[in-house]
N, C-alpha and C. Protein backbone atom coordinates (compact mmCIF):
# COMPACT_ATOMS: atom_id res chain seq x y z
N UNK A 1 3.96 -14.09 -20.39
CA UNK A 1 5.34 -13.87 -20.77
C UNK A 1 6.19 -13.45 -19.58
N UNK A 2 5.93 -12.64 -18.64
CA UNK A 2 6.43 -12.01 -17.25
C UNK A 2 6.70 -12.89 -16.30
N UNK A 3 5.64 -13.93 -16.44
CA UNK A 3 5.82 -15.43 -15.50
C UNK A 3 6.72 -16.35 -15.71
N UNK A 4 6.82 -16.19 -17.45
CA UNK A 4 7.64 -17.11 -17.57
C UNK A 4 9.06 -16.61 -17.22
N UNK A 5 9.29 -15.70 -17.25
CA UNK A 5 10.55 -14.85 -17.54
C UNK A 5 10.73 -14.66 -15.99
N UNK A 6 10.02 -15.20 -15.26
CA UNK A 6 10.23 -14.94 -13.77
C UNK A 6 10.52 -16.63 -13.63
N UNK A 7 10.33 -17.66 -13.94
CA UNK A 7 10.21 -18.72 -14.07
C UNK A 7 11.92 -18.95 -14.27
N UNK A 8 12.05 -18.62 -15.48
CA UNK A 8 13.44 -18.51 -15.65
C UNK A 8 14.74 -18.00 -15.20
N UNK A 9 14.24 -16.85 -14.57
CA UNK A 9 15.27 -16.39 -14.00
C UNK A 9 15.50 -17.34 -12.50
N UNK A 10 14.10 -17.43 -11.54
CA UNK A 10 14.13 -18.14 -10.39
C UNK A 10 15.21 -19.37 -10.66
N UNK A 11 14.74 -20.47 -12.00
CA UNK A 11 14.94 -21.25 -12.19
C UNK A 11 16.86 -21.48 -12.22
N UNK A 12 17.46 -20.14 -13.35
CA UNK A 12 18.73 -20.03 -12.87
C UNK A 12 19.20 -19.54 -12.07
N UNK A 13 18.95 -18.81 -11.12
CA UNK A 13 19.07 -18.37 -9.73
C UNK A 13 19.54 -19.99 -8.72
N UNK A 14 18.09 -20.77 -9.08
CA UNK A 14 18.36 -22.16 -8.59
C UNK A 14 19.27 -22.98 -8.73
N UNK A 15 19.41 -23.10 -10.06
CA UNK A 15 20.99 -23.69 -10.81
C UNK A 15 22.02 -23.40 -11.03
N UNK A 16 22.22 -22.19 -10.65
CA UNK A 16 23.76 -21.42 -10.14
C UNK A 16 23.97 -21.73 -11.84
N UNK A 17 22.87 -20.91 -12.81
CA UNK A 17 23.73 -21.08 -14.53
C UNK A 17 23.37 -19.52 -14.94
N UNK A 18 23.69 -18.92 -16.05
CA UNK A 18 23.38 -17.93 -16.36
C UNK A 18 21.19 -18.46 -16.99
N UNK A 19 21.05 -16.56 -16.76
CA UNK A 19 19.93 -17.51 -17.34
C UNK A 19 19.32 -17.63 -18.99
N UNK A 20 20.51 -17.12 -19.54
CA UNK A 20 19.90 -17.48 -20.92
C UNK A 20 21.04 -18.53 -21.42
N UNK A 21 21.54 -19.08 -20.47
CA UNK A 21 21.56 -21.13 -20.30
C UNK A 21 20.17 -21.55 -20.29
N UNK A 22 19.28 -20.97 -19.05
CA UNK A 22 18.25 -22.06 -19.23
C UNK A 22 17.45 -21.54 -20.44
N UNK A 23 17.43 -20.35 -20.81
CA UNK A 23 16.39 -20.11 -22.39
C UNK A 23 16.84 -20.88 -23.74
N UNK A 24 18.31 -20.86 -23.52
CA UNK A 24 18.63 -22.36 -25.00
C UNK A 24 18.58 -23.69 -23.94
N UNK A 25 18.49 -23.69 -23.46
CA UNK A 25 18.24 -25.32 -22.93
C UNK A 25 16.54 -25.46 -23.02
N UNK A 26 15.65 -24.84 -22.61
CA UNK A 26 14.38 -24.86 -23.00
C UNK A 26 14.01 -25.00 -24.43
N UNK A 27 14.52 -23.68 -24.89
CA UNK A 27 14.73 -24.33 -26.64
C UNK A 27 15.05 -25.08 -27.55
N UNK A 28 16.16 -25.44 -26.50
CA UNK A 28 16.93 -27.18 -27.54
C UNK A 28 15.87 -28.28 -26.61
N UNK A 29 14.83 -28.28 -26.15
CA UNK A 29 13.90 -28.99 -25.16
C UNK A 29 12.81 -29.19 -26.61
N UNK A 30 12.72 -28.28 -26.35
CA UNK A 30 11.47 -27.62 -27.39
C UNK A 30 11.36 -28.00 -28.82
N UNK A 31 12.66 -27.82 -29.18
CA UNK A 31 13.17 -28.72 -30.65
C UNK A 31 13.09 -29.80 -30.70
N UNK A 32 14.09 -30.33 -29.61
CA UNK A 32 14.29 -32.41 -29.70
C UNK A 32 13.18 -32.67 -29.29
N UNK A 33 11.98 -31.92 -28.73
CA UNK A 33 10.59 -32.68 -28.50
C UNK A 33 9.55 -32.51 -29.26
N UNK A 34 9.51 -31.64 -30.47
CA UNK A 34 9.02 -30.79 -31.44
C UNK A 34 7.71 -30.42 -30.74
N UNK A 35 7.95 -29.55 -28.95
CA UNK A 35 7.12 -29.35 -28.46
C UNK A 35 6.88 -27.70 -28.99
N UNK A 36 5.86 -27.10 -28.54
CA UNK A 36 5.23 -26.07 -28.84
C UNK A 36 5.48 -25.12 -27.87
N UNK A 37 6.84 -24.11 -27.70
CA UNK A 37 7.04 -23.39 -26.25
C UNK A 37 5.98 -22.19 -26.38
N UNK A 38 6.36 -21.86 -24.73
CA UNK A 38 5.44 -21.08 -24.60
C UNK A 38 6.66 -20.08 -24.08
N UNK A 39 7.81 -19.59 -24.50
CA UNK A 39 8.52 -18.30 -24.55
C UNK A 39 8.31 -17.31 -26.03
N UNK A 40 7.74 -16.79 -25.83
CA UNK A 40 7.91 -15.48 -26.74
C UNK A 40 8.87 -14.67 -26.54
N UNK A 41 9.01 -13.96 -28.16
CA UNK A 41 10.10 -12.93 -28.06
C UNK A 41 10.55 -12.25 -26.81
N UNK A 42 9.24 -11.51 -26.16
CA UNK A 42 9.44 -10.66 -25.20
C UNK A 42 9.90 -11.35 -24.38
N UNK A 43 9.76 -12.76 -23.76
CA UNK A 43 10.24 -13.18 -22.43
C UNK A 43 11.69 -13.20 -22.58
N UNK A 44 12.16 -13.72 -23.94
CA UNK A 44 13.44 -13.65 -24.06
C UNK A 44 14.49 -12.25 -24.14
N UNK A 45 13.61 -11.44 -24.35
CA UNK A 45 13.97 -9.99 -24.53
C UNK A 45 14.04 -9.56 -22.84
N UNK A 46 13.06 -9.77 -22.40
CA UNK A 46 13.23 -9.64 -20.67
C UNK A 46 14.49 -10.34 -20.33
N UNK A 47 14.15 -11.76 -20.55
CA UNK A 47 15.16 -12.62 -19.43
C UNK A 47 16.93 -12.14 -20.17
N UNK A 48 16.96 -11.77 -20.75
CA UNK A 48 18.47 -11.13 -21.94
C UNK A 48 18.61 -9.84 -21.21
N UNK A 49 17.94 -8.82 -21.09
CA UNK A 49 17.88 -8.17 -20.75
C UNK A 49 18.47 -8.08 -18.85
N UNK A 50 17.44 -8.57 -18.30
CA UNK A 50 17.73 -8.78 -17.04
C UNK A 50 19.24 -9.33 -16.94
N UNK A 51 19.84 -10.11 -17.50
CA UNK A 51 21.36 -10.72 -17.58
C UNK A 51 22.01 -9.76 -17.90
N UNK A 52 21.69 -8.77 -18.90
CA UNK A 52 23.36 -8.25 -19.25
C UNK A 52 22.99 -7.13 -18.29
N UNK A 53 22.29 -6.32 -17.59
CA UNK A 53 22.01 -5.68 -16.74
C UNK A 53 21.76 -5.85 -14.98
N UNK A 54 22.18 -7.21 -15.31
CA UNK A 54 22.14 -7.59 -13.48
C UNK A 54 22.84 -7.01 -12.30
N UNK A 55 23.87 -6.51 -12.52
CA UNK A 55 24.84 -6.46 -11.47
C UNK A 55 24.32 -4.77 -10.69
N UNK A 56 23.76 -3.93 -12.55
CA UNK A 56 22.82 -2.31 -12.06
C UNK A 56 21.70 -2.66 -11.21
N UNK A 57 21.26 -3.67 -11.99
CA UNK A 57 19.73 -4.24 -11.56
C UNK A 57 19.62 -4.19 -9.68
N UNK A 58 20.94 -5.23 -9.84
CA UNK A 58 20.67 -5.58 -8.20
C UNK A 58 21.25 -4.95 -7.63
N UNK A 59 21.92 -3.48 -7.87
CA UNK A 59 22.35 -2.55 -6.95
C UNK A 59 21.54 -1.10 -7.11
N UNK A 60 20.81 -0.95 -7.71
CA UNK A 60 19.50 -0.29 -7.91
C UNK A 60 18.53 -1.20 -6.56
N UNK A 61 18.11 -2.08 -6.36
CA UNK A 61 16.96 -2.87 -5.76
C UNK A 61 17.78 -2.43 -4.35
N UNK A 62 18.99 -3.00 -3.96
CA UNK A 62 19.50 -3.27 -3.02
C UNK A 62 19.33 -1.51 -2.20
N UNK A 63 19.56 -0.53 -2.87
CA UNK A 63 19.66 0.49 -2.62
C UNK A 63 17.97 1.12 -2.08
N UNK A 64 17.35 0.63 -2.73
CA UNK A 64 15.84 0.94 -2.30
C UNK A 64 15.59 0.03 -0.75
N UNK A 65 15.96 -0.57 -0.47
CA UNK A 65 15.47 -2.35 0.55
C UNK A 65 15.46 -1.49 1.66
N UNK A 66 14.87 -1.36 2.24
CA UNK A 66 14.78 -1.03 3.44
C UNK A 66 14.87 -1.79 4.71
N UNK A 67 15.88 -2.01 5.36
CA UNK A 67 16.12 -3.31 6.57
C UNK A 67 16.10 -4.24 6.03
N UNK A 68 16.42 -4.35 4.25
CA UNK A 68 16.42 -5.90 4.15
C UNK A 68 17.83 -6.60 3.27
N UNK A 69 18.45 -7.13 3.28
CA UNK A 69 19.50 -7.26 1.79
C UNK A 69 18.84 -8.08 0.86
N UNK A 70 19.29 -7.91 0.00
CA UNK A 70 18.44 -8.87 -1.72
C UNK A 70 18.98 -10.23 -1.17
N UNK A 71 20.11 -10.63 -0.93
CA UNK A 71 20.12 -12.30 -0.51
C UNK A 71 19.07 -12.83 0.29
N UNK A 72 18.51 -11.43 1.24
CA UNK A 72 17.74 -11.99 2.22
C UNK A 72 15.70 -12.72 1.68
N UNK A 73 15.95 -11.99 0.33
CA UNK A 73 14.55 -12.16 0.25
C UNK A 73 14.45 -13.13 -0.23
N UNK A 74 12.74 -13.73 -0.23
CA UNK A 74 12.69 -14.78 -1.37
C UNK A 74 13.16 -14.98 -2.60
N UNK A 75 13.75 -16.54 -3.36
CA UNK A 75 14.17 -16.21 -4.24
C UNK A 75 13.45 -15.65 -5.71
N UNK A 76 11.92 -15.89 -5.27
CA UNK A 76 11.02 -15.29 -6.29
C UNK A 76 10.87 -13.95 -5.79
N UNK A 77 10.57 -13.38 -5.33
CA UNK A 77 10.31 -11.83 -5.08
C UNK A 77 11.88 -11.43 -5.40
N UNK A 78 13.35 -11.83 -5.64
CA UNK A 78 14.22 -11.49 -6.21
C UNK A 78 14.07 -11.23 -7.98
N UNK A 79 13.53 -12.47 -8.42
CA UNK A 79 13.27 -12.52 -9.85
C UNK A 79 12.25 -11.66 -10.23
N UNK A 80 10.85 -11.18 -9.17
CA UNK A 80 10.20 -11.05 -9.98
C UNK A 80 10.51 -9.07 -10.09
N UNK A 81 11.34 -8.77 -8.22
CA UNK A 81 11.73 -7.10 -8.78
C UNK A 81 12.87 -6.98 -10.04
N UNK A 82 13.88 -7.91 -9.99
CA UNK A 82 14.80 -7.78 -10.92
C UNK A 82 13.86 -7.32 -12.54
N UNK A 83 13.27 -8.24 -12.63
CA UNK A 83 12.39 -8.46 -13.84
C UNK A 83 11.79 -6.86 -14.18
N UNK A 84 11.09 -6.23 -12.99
CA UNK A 84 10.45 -5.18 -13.13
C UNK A 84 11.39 -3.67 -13.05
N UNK A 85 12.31 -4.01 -12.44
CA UNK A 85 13.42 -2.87 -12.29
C UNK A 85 14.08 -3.19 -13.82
N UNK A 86 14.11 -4.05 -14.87
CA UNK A 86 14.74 -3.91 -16.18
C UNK A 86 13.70 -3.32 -16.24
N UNK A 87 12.47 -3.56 -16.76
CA UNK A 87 10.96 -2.79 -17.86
C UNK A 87 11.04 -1.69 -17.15
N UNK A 88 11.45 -1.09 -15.95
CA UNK A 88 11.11 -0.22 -15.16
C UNK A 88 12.63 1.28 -15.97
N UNK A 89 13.51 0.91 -15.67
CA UNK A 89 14.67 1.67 -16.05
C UNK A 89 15.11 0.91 -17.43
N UNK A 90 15.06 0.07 -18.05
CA UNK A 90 15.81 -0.28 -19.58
C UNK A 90 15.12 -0.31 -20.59
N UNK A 91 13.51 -0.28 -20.46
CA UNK A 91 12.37 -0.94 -21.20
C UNK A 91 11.50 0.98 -21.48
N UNK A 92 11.39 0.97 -22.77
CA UNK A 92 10.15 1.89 -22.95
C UNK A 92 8.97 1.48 -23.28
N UNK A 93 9.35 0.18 -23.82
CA UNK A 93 8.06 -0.68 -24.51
C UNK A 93 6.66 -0.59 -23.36
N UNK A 94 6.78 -0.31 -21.67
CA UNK A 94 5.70 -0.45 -21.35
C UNK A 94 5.57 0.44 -20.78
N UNK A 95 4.29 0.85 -20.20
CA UNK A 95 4.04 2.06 -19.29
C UNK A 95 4.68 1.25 -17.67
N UNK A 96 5.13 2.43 -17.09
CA UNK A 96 5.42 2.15 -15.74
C UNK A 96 4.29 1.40 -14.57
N UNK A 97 2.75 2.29 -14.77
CA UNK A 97 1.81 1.87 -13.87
C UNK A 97 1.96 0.20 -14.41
N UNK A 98 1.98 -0.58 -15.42
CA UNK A 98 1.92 -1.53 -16.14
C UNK A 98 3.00 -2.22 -15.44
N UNK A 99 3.75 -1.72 -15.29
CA UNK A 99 4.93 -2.99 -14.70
C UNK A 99 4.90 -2.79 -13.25
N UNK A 100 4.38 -2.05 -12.50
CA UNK A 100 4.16 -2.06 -11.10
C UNK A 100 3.06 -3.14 -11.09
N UNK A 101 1.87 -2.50 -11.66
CA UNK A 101 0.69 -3.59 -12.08
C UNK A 101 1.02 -5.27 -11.88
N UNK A 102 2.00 -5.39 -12.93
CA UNK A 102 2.06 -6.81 -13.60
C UNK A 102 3.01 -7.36 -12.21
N UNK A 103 4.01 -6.80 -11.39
CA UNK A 103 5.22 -7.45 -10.82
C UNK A 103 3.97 -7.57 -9.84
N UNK A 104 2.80 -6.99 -9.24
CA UNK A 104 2.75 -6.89 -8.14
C UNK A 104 1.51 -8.29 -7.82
N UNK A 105 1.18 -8.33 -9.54
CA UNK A 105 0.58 -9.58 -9.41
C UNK A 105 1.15 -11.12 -9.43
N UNK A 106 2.22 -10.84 -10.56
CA UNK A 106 2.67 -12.14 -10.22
C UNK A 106 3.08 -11.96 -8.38
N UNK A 107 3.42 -11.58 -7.92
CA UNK A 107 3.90 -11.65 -6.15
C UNK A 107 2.42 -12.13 -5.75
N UNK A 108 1.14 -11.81 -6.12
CA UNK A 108 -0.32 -11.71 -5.27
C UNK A 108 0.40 -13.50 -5.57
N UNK A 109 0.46 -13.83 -6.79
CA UNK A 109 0.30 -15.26 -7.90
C UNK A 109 1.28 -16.55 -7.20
N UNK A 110 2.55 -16.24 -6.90
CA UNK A 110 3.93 -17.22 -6.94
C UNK A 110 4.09 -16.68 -5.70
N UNK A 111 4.27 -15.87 -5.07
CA UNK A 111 5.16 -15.54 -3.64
C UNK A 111 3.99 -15.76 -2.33
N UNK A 112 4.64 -15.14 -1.51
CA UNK A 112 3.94 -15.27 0.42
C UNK A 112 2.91 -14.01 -0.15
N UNK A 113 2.34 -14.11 1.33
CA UNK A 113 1.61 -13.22 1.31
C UNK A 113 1.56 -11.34 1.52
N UNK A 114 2.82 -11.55 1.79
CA UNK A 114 3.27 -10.27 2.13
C UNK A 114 4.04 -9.52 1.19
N UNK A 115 4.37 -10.68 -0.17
CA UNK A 115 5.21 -10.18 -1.08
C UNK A 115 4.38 -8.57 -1.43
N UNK A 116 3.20 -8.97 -2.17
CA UNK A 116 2.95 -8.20 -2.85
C UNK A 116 2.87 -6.73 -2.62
N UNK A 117 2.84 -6.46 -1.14
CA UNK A 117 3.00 -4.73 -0.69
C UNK A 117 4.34 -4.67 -0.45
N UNK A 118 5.31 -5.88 -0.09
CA UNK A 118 6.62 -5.37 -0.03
C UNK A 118 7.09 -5.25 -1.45
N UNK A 119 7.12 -5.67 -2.82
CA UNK A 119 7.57 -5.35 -4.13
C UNK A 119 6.59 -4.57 -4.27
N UNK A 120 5.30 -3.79 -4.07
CA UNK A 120 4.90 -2.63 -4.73
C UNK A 120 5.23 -2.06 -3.64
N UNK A 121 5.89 -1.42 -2.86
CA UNK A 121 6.71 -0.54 -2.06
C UNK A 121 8.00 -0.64 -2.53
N UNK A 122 8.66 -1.46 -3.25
CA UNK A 122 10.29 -1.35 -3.01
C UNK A 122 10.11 -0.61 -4.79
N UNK A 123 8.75 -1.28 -5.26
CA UNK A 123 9.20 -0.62 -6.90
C UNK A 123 8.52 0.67 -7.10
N UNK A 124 7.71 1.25 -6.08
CA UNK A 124 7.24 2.40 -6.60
C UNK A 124 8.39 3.51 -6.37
N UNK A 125 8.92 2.96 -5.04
CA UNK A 125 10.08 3.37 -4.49
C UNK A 125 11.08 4.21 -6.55
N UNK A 126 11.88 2.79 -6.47
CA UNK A 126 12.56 2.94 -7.61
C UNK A 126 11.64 3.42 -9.25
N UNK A 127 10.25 3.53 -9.34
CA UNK A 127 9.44 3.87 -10.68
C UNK A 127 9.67 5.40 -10.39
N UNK A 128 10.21 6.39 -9.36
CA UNK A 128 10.45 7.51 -9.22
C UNK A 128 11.68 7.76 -10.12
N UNK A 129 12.40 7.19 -10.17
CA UNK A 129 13.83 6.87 -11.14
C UNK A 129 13.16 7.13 -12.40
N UNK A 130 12.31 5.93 -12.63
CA UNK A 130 11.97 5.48 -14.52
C UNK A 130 12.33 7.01 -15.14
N UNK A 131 11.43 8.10 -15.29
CA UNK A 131 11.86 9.13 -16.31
C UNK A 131 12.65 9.22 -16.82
N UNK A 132 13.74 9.95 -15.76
CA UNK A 132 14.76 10.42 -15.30
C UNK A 132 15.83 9.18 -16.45
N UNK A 133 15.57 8.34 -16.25
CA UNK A 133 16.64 6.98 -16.73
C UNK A 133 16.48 7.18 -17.64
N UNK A 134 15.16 6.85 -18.11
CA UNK A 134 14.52 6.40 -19.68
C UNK A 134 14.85 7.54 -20.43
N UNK A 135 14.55 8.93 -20.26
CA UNK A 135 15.00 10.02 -20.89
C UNK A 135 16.24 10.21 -21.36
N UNK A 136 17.47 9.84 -20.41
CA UNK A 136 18.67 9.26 -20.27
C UNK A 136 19.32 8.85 -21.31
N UNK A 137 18.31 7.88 -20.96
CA UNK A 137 19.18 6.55 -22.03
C UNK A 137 18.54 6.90 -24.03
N UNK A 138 17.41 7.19 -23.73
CA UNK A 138 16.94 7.90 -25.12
C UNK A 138 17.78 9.16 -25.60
N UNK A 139 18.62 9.89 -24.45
CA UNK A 139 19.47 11.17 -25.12
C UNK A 139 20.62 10.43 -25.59
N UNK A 140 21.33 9.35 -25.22
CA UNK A 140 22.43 8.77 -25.71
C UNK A 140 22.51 8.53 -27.10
């Protein structure tokens, strides 16, 4: 579900569209082909998520980067911290070690070789936040 939802976002990143354009365009795919998708709730709950929260998202990330700007990185190691900085600060549904876990594999999975200690450095960085947020946003 994390892959895909990294899939998607890369994918509108690529196409200069929002990206839950490409989640009903997959879906109206999915229909007119009466194919069998492979998005679940959650990916759509991620990739929704990540959209209406992008602009925190990527000034949260940008703020952690150390010598680097977010334009500068790959465009998958963009999708896949974005992805983990929502579950990380918007998401209670998972444990934190869990989404460091999961981002740092898809990076071992889809990215260079170097991704994977630079996104588990930029997110442990920002998983110092999670409480603090999540508590936050649960007092509201």
């Amino acid at each position: 579900m994390r892959a895909r939802a990294v899939d998607i976002l890369f994918e509108a990143e690529a196409k200069e569209v929002p990206a839950t354009q490409v989640v009903a365009d997959r879906r109206a795919w999915f229909a007119e082909h009466d194919a069998v998708g492979e998005m679940t709730g959650y990916t759509v709950t991620l990739v929704e998520g990540v959209a209406a929260d992008a602009s925190q998202i990527d000034a949260v990330i940008s703020s952690h980067l150390d010598n680097w700007k977010l334009h500068r990185l790959p465009a998958v190691d963009r999708a896949i911290l974005r992805l983990a900085v929502w579950e990380l600060l918007y998401s209670n549904e998972v444990d934190i070690h869990v989404v460091l876990d999961e981002a740092v594999t898809l990076a071992k999975e889809l990215s260079t070789d170097e991704s994977p200690a630079f996104v588990n450095g930029v997110l442990g960085r920002i998983a110092e936040l999670a409480p603090q947020v999540r508590a936050a946003a649960a007092a509201e």
